[in-house]
C-alpha atoms as a PDB file:
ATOM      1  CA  UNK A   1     184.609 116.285 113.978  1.00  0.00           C
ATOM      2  CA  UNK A   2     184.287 119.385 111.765  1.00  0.00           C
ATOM      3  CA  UNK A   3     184.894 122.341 113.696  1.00  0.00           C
ATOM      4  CA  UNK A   4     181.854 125.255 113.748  1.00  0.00           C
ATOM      5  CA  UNK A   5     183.899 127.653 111.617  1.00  0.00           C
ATOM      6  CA  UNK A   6     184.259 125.576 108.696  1.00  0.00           C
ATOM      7  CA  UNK A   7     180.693 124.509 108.894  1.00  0.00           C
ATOM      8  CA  UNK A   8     179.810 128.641 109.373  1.00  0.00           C
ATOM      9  CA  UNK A   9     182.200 129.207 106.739  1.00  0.00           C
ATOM     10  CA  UNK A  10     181.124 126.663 104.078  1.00  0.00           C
ATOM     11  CA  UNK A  11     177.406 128.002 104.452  1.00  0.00           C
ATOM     12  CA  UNK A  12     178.019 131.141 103.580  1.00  0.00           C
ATOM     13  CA  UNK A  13     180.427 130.339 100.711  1.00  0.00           C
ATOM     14  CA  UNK A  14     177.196 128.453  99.368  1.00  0.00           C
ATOM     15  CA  UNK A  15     174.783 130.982 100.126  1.00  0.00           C
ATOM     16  CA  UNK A  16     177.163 133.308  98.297  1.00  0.00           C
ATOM     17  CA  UNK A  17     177.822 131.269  95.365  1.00  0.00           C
ATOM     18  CA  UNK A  18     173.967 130.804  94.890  1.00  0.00           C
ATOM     19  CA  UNK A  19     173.231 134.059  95.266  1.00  0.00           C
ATOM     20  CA  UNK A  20     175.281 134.924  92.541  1.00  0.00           C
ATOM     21  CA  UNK A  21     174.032 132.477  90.376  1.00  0.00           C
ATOM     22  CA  UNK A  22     170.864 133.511  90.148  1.00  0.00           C
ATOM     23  CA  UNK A  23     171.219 137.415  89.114  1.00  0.00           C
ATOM     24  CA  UNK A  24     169.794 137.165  85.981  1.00  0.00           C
ATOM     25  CA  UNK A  25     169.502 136.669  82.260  1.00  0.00           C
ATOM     26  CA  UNK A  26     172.536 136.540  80.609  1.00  0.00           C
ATOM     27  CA  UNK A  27     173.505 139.744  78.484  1.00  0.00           C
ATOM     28  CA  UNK A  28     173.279 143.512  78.301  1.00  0.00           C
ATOM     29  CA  UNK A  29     170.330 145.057  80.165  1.00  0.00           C
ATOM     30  CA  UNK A  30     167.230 146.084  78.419  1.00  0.00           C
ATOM     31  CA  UNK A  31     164.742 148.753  79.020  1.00  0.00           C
ATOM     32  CA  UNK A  32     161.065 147.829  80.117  1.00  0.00           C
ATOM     33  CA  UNK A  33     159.059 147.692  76.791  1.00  0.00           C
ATOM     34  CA  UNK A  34     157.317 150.659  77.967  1.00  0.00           C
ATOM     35  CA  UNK A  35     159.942 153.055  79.223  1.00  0.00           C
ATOM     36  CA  UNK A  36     160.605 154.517  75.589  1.00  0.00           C
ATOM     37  CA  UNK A  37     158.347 155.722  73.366  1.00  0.00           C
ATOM     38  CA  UNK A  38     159.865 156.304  69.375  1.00  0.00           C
ATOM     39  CA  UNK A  39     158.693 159.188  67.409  1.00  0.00           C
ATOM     40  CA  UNK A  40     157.733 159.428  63.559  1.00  0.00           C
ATOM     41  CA  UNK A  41     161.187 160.456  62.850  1.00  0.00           C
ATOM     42  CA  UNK A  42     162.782 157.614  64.780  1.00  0.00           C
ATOM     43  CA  UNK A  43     164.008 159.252  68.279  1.00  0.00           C
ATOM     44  CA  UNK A  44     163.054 157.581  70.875  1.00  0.00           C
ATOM     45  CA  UNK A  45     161.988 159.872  74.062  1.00  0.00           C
ATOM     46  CA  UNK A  46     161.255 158.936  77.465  1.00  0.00           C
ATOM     47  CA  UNK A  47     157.168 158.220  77.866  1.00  0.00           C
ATOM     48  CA  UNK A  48     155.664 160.752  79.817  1.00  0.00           C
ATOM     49  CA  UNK A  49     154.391 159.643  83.399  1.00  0.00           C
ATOM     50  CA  UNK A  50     150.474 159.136  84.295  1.00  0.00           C
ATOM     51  CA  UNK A  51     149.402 161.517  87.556  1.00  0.00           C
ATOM     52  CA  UNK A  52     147.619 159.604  89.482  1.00  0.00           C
ATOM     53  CA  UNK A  53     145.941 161.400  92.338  1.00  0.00           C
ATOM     54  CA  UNK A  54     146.652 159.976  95.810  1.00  0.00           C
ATOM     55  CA  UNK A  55     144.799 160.051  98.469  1.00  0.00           C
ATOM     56  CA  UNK A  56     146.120 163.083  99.972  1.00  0.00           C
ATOM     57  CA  UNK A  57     146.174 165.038  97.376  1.00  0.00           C
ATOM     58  CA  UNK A  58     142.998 166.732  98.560  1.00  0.00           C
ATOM     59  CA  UNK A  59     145.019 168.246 101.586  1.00  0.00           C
ATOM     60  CA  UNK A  60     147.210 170.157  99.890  1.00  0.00           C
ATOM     61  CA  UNK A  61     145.076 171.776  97.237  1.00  0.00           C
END
């Protein structure tokens, strides 16, 4: 009979090994398309945030 730590232990080697699996695309990481934001003379700049008002705001002002 297999004991429970070799049952506990071979779960969690295969939880493990699937986990690990499934990180991701192969490669170097890449930006979100929108995150940069290239200029007429080819420099690329961070894009500026949105404010969006929450709901609170109104509390503070």
């Amino acid at each position: 009979m297999i004991s429970r730590f070799s049952i506990s232990t071979l779960l969690i080697a295969a939880s493990l090994v699937s986990a690990l699996s499934a990180c991701g695309r192969r490669g170097p990481l890449e930006p979100p398309p929108s995150a940069v934001v290239t200029d007429e003379n080819g420099h690329t700049q961070p894009k500026p945030k949105e404010d969006k008002p929450f709901i609170l705001d109104k509390l503070i002002q």
